[in-house]
N, C-alpha and C. Protein backbone atom coordinates (compact mmCIF):
# COMPACT_ATOMS: atom_id res chain seq x y z
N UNK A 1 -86.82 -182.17 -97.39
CA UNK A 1 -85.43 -182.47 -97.20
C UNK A 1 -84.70 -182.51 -98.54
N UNK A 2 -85.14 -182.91 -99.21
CA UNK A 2 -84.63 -183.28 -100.88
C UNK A 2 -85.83 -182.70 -101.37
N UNK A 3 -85.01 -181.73 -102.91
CA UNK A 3 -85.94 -181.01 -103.27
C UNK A 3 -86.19 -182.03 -104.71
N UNK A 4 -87.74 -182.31 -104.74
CA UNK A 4 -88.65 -182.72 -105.49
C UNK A 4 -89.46 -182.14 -105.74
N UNK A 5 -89.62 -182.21 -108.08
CA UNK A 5 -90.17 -181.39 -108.22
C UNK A 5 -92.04 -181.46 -108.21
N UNK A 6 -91.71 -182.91 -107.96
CA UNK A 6 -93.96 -183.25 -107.50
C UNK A 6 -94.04 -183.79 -106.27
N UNK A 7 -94.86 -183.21 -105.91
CA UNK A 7 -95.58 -184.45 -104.67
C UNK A 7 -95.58 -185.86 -104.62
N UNK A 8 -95.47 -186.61 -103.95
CA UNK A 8 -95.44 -188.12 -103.62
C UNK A 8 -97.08 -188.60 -104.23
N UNK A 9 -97.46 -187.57 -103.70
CA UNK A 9 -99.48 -188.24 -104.10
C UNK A 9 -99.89 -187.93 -105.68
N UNK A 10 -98.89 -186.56 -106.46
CA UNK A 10 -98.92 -186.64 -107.86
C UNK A 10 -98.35 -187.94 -108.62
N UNK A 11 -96.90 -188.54 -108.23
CA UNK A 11 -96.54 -189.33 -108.87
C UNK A 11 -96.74 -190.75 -108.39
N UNK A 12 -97.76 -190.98 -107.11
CA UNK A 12 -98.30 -192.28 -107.39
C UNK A 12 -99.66 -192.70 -108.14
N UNK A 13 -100.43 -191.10 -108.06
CA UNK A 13 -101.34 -191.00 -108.76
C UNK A 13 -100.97 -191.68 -109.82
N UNK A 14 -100.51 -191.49 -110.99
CA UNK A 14 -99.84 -191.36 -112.31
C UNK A 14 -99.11 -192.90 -111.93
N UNK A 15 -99.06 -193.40 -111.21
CA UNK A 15 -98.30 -194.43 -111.28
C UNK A 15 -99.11 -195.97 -110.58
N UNK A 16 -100.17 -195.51 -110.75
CA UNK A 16 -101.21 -196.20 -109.54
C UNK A 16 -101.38 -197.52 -110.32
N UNK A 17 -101.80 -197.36 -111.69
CA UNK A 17 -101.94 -198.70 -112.48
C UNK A 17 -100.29 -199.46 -112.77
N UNK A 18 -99.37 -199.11 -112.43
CA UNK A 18 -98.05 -199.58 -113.12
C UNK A 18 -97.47 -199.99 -111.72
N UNK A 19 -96.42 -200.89 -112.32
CA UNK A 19 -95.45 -201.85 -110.74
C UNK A 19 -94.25 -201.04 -110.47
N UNK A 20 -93.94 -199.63 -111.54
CA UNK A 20 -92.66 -199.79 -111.22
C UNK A 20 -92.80 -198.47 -109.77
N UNK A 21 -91.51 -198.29 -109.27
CA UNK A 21 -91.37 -197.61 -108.07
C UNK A 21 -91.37 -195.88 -108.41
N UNK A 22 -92.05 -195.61 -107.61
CA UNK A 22 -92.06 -193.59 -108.13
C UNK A 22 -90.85 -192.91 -108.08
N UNK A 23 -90.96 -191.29 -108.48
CA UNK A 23 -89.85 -190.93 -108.64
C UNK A 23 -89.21 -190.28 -107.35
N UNK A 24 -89.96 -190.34 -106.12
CA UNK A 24 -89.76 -189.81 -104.80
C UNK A 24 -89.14 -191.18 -103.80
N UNK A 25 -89.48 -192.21 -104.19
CA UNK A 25 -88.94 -193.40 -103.76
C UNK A 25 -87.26 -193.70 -104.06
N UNK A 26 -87.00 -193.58 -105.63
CA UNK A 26 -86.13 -193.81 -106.54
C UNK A 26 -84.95 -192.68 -105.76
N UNK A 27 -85.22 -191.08 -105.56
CA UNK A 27 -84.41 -190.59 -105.39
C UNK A 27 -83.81 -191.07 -103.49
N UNK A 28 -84.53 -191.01 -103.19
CA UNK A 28 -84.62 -190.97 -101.67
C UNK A 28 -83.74 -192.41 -101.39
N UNK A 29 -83.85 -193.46 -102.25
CA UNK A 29 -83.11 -194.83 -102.27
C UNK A 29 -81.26 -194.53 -102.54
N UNK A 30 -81.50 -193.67 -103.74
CA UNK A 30 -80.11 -193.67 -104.66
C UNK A 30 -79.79 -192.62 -104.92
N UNK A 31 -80.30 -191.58 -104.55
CA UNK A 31 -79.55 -190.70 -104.24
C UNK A 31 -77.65 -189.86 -103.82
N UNK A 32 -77.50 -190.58 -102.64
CA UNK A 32 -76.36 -190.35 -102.13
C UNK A 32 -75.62 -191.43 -103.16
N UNK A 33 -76.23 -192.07 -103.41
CA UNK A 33 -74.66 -193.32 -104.37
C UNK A 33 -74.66 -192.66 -105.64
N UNK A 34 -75.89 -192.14 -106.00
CA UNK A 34 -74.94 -191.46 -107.42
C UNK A 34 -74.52 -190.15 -107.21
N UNK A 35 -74.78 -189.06 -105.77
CA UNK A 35 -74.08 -188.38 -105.31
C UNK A 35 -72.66 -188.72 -105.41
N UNK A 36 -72.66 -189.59 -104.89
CA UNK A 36 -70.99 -190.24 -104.60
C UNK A 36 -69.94 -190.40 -105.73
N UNK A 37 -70.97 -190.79 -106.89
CA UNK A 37 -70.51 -191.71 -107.96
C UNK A 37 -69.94 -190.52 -108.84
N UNK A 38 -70.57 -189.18 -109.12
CA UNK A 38 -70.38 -187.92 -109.91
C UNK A 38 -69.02 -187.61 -109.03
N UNK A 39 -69.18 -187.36 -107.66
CA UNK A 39 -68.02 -186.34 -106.65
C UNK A 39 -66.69 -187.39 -107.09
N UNK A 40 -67.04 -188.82 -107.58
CA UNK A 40 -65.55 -189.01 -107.84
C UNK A 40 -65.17 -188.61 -108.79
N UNK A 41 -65.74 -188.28 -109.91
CA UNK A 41 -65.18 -187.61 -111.02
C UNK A 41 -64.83 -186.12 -111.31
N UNK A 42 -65.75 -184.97 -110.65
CA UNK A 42 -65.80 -183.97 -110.44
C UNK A 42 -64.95 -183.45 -109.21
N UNK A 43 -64.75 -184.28 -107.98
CA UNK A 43 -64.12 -184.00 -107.41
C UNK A 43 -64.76 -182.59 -106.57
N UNK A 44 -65.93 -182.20 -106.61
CA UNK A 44 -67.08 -181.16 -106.14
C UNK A 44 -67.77 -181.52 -105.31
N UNK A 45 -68.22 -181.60 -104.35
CA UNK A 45 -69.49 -182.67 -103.58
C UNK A 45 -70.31 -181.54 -104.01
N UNK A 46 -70.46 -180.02 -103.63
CA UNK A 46 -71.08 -179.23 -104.10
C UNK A 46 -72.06 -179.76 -105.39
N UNK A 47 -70.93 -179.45 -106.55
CA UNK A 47 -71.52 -179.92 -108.00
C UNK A 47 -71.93 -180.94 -107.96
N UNK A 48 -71.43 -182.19 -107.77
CA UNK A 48 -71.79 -183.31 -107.85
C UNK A 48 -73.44 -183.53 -107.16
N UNK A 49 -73.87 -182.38 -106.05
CA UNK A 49 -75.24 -182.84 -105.86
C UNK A 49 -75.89 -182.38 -106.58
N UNK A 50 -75.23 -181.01 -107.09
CA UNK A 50 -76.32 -180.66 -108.14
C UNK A 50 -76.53 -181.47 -109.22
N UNK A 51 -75.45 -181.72 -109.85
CA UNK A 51 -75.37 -183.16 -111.14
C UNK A 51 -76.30 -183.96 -110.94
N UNK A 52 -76.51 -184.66 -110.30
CA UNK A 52 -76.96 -185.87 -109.00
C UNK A 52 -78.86 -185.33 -109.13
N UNK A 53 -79.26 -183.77 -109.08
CA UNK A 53 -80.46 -183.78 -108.95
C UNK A 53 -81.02 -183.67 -110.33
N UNK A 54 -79.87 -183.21 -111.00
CA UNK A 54 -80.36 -182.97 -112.69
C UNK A 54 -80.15 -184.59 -113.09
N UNK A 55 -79.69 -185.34 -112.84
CA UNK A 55 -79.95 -187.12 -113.28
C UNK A 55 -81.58 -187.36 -112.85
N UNK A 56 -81.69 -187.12 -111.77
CA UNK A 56 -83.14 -187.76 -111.17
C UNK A 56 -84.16 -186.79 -111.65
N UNK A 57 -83.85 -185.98 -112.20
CA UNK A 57 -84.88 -184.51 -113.17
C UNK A 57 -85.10 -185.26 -114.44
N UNK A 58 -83.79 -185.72 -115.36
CA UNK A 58 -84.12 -186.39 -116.29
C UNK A 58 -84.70 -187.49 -116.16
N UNK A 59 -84.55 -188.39 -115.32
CA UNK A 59 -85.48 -189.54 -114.80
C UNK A 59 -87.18 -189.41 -114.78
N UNK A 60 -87.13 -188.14 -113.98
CA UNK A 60 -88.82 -188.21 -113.99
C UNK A 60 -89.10 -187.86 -115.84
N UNK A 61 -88.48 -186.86 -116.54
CA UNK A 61 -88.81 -186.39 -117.55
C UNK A 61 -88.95 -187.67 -118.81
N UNK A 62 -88.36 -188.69 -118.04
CA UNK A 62 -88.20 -189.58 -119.11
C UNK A 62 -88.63 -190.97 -118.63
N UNK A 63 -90.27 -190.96 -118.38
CA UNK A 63 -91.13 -191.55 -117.73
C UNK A 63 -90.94 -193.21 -118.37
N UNK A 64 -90.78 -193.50 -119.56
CA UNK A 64 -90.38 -194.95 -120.00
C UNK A 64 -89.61 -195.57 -118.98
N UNK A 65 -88.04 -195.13 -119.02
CA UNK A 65 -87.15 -195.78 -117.98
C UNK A 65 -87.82 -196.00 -117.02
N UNK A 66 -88.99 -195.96 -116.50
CA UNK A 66 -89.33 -196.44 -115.12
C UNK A 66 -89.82 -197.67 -115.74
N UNK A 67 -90.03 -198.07 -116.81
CA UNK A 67 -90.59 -199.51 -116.46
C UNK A 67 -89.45 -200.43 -116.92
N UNK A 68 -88.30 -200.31 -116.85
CA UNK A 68 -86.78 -200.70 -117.08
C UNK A 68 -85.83 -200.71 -116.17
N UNK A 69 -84.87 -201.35 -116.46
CA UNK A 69 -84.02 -200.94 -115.35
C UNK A 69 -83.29 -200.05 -115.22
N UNK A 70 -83.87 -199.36 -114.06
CA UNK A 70 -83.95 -197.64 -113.85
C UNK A 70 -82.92 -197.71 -112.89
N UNK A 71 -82.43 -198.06 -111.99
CA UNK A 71 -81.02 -198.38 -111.54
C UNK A 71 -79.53 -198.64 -112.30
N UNK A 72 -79.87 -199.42 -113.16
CA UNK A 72 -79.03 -199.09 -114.40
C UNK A 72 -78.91 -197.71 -115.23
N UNK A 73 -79.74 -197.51 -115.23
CA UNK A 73 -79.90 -196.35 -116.10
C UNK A 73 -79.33 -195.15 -114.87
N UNK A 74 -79.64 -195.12 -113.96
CA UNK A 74 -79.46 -193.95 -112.98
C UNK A 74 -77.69 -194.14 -113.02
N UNK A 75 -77.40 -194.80 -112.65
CA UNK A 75 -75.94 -194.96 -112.64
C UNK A 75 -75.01 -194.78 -114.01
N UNK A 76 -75.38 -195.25 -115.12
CA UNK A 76 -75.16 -195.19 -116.19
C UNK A 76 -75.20 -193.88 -116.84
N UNK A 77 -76.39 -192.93 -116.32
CA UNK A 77 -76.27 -191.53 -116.57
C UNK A 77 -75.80 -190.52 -115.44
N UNK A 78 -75.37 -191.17 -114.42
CA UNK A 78 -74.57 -190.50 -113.27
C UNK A 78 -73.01 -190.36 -113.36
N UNK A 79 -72.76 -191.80 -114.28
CA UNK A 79 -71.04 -191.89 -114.76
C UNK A 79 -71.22 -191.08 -115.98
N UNK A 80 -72.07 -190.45 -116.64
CA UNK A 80 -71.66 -189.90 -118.27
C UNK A 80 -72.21 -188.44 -117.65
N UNK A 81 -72.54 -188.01 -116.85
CA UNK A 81 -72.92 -186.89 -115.96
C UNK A 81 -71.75 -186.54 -115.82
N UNK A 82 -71.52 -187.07 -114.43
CA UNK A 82 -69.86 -187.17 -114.06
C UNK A 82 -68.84 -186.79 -115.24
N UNK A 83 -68.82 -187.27 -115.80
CA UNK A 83 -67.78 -187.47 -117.12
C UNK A 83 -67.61 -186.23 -117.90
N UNK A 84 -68.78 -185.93 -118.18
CA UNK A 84 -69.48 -184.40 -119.27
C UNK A 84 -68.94 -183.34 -118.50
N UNK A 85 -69.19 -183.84 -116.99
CA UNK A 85 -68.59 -182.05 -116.23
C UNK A 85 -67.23 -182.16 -115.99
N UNK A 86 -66.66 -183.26 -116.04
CA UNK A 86 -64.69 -182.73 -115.96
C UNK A 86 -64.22 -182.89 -117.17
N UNK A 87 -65.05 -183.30 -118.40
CA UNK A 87 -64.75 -182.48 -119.45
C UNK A 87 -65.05 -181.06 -119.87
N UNK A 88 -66.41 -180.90 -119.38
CA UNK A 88 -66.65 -179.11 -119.73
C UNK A 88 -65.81 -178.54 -118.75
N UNK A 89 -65.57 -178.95 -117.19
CA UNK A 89 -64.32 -177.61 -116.37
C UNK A 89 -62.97 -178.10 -117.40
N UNK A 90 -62.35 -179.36 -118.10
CA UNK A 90 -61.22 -179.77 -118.43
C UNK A 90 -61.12 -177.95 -119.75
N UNK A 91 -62.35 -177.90 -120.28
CA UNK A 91 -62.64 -177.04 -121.56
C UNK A 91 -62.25 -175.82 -121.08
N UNK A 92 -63.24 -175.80 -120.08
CA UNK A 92 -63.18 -174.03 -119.56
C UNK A 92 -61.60 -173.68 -119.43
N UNK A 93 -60.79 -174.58 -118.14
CA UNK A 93 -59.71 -174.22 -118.22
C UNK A 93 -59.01 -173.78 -118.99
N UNK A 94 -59.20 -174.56 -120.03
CA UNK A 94 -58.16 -174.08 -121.61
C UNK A 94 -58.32 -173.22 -121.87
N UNK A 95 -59.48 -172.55 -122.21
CA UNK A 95 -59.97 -171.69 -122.43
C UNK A 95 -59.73 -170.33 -122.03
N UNK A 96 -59.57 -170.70 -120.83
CA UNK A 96 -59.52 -169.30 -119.84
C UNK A 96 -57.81 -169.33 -119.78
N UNK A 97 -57.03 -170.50 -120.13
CA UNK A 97 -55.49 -170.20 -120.19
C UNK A 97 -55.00 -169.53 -121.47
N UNK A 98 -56.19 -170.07 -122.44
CA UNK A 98 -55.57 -169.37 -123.72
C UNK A 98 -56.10 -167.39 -123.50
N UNK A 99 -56.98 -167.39 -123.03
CA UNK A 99 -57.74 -165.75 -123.14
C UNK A 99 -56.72 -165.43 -121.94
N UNK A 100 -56.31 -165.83 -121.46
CA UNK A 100 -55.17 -165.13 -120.01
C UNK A 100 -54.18 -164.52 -121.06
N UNK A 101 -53.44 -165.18 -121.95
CA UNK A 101 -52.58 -164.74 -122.85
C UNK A 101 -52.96 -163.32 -123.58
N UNK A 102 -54.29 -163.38 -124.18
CA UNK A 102 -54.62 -162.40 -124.75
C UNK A 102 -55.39 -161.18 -124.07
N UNK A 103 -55.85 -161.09 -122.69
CA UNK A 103 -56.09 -160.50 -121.93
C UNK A 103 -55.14 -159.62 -121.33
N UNK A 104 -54.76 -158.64 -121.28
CA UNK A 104 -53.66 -157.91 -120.47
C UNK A 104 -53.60 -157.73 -118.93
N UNK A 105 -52.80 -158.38 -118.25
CA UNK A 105 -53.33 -158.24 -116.59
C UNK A 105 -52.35 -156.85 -116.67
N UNK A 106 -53.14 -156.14 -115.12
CA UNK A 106 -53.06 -155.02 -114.82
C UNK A 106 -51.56 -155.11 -114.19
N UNK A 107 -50.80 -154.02 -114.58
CA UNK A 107 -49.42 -153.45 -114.18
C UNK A 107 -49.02 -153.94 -112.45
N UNK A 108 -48.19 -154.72 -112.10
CA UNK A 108 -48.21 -154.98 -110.83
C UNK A 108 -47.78 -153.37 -110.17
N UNK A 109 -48.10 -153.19 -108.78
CA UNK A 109 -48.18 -152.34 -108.11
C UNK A 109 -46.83 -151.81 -107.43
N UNK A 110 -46.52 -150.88 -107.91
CA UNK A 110 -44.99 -150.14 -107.23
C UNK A 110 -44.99 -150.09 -106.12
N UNK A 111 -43.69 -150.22 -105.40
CA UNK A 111 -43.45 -149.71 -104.17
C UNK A 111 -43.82 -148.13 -103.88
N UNK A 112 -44.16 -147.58 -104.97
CA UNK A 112 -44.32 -145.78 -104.69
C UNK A 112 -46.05 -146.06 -104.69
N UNK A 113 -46.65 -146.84 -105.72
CA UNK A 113 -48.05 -146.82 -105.52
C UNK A 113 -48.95 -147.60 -104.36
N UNK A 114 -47.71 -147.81 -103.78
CA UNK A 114 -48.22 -148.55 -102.48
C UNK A 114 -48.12 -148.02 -101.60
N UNK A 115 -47.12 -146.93 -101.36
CA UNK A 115 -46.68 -146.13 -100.17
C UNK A 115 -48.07 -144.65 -100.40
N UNK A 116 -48.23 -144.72 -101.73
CA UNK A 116 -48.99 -143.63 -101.88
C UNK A 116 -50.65 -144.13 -101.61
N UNK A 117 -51.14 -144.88 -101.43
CA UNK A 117 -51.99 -145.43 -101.52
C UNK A 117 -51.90 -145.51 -99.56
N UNK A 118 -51.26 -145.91 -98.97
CA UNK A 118 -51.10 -146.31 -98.03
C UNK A 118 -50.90 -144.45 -96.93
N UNK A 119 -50.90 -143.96 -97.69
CA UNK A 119 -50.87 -142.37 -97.24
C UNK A 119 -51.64 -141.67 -97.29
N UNK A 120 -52.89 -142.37 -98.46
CA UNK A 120 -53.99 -141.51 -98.46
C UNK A 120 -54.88 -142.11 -97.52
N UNK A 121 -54.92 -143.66 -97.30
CA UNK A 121 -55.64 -144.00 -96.29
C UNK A 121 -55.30 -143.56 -94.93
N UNK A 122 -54.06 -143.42 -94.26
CA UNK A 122 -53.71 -142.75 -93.19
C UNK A 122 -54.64 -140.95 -93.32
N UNK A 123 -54.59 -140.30 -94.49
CA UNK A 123 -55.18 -138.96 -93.90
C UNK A 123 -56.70 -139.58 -93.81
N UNK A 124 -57.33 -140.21 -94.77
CA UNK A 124 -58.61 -140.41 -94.42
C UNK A 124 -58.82 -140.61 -92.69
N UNK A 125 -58.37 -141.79 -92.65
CA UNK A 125 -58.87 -142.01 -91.72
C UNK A 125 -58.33 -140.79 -90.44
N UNK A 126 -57.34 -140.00 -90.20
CA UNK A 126 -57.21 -139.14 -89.78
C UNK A 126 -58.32 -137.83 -89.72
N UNK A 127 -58.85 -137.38 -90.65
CA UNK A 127 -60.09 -136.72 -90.94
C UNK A 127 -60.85 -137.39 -90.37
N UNK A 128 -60.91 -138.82 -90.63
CA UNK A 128 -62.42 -139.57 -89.52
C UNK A 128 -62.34 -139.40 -88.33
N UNK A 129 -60.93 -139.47 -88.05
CA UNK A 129 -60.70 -139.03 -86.62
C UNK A 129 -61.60 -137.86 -85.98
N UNK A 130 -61.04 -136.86 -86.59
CA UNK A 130 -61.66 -135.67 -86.26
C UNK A 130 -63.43 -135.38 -86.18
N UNK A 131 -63.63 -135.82 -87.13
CA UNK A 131 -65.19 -135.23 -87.30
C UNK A 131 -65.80 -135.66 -86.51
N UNK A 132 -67.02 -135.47 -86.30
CA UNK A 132 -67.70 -135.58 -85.18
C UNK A 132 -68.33 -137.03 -85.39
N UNK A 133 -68.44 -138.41 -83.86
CA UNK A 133 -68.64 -139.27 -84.02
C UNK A 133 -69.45 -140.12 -84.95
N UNK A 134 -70.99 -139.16 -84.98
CA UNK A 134 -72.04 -139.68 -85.90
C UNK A 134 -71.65 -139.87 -87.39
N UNK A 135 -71.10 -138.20 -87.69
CA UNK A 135 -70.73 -138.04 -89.05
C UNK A 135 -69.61 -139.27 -89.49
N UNK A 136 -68.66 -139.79 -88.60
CA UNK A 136 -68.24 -140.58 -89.03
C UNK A 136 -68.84 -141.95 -89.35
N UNK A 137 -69.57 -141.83 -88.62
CA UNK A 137 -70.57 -143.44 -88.44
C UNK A 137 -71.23 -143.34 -90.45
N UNK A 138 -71.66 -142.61 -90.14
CA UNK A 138 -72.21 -142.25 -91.34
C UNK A 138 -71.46 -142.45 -92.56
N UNK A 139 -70.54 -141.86 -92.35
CA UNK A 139 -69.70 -142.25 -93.84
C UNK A 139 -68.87 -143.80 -93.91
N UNK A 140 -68.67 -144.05 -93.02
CA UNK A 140 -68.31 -145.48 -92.41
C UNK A 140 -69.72 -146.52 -93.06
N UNK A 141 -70.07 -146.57 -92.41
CA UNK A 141 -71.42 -147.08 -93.06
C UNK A 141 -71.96 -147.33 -94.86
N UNK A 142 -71.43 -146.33 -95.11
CA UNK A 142 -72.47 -146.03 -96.42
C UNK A 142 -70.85 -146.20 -96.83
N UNK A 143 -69.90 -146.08 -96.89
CA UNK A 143 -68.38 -146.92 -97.43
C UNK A 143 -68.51 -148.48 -97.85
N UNK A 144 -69.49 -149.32 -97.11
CA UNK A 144 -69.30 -150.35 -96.35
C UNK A 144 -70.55 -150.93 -97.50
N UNK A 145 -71.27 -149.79 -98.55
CA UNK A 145 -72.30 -150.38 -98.98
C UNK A 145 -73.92 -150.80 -98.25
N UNK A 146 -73.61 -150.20 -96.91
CA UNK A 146 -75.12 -150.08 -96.43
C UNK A 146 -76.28 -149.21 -97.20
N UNK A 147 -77.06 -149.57 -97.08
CA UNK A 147 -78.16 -148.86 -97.75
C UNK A 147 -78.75 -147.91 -97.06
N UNK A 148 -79.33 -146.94 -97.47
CA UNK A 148 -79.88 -145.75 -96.39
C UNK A 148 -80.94 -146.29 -95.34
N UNK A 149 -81.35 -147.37 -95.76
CA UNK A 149 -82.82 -147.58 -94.70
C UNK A 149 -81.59 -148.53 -93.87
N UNK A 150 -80.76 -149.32 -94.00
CA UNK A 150 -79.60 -149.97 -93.34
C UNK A 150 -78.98 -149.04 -92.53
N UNK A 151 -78.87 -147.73 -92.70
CA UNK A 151 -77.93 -147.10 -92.09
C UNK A 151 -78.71 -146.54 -90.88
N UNK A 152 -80.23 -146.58 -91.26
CA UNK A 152 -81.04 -145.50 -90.42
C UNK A 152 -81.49 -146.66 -89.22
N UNK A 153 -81.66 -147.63 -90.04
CA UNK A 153 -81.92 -148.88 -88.40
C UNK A 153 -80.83 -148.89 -87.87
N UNK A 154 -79.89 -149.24 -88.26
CA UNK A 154 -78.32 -149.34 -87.33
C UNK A 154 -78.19 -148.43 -86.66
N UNK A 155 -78.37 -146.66 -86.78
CA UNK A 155 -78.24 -145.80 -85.68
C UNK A 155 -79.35 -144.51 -85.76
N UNK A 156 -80.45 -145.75 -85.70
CA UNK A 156 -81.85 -145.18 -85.32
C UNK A 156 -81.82 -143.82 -85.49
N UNK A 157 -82.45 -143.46 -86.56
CA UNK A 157 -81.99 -142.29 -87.11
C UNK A 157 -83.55 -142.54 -88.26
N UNK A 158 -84.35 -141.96 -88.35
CA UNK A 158 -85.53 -141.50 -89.60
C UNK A 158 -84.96 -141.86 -91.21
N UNK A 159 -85.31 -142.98 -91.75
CA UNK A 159 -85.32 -143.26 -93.22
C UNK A 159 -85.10 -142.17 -93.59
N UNK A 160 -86.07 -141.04 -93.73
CA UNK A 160 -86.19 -139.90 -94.23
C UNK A 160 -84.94 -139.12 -94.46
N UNK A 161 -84.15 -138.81 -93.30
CA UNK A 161 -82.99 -137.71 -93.55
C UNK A 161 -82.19 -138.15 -93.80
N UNK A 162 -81.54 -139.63 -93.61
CA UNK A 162 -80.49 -140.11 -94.14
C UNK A 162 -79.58 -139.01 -95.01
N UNK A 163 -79.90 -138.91 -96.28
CA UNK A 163 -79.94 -138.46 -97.42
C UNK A 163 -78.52 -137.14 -97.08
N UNK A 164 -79.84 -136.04 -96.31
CA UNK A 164 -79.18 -135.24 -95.77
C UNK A 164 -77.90 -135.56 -94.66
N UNK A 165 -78.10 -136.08 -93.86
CA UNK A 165 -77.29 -136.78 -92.67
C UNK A 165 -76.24 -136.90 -93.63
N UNK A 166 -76.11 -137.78 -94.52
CA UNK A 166 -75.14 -138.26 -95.15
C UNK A 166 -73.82 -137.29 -96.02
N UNK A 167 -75.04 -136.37 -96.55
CA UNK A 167 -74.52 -134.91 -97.40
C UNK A 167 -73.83 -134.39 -96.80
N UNK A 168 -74.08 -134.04 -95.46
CA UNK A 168 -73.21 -133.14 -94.47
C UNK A 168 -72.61 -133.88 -93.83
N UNK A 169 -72.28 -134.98 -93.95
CA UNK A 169 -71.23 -135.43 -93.49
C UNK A 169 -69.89 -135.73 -94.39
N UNK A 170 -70.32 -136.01 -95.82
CA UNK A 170 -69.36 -135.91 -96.85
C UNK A 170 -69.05 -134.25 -96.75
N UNK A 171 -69.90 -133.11 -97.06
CA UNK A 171 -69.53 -131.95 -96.83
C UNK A 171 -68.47 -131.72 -95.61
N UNK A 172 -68.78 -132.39 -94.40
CA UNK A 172 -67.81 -131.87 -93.32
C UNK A 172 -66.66 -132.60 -93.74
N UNK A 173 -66.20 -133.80 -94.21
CA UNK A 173 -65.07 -134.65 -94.78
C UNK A 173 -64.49 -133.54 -96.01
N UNK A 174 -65.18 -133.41 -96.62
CA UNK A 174 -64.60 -132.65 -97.38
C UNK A 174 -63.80 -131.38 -97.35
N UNK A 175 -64.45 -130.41 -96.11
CA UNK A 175 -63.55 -129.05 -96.01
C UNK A 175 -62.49 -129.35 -94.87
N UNK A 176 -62.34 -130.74 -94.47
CA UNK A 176 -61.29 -130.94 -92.99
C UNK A 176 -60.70 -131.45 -94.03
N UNK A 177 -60.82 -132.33 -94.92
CA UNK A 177 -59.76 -132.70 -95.66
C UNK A 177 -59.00 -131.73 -96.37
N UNK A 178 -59.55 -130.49 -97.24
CA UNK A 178 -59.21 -129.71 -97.61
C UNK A 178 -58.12 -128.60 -96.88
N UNK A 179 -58.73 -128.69 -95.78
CA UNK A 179 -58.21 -127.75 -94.65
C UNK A 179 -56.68 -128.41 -93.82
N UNK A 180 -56.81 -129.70 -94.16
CA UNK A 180 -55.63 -130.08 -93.77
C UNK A 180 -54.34 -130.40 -94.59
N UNK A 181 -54.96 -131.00 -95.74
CA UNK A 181 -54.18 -131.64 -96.63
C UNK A 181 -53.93 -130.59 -98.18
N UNK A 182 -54.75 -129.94 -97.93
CA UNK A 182 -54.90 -128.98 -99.24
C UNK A 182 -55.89 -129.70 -100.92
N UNK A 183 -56.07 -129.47 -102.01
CA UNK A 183 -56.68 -130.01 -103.27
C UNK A 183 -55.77 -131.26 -103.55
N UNK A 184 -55.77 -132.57 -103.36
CA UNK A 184 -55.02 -133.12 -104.14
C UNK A 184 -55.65 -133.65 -105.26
């Protein structure tokens, strides 16, 4: 359920002569409260569990604190946890506001590069129209980032020819497009 990085029977082993409580006990107790305790600062529940598992990582790594008060300490490094990460996102931000400045964003998009854009997708898909169902499947598909062994389970079709299947179907796209629209 909670990922721990030893077994319960490694760290009582190791803990068999000593009073204090293991490190599978410790998380499983306090866990969610220093979950809690990071997400108010981070404002992440996401991050904050991860934060939350890297506290109880340093815990085991730092086998003394168990014979101390390790509740103190868990909380104490859950608020400076907390703290460290809405200062490093507080950093990044800046960061990424100052490089926005020096970064050039791309030319917003014309009303002509939109109409033109919006015209080439109308013939495409017009050509898809036409060709013959499979061939479209085919190029549809492999548009879409399917992989050839993806394309060949989806319409049971031999790993093997894909390849080809695919060729002649860009080939048939290609001379209906040509044939209709001319070289653009």
């Amino acid at each position: 359920m909670y990922p721990v990085s030893t077994s319960s029977e490694a760290v009582a082993d190791s803990n068999a002569n000593e009073t204090h409580p293991d490190i599978e006990t410790l998380f499983r107790a306090h866990y969610g409260r220093v979950a809690r305790i990071i997400a108010r600062a981070v404002r992440d529940r996401a991050r904050s569990e991860e934060i939350a598992v890297e506290v109880f990582l340093r815990l085991w790594r730092n086998h003394k604190v168990l014979s101390g008060n390790v509740e103190g300490w868990l909380y104490r490094v859950a608020v400076r946890a907390g703290l460290d990460e809405l200062r490093r996102q507080r950093r990044r931000g800046h960061y990424e506001r100052m490089l926005a400045w020096v970064q050039p964003r791309p030319p917003a998009a014309t009303p002509e590069d939109i109409h033109s854009v919006s015209q080439k997708k109308d013939k495409v898909r017009s050509v898809l129209s036409i060709l013959e169902p499979r061939q479209a499947q085919f190029l549809l598909l492999r548009s879409h980032d399917f992989s050839y062994q993806e394309v060949a389970s989806i319409l049971n079709v031999n790993p093997a020819s894909i390849g080809t299947l695919v060729s002649r179907a860009e080939e048939s796209f290609r001379k209906e497009y040509i044939k209709r629209y001319g070289h653009e």
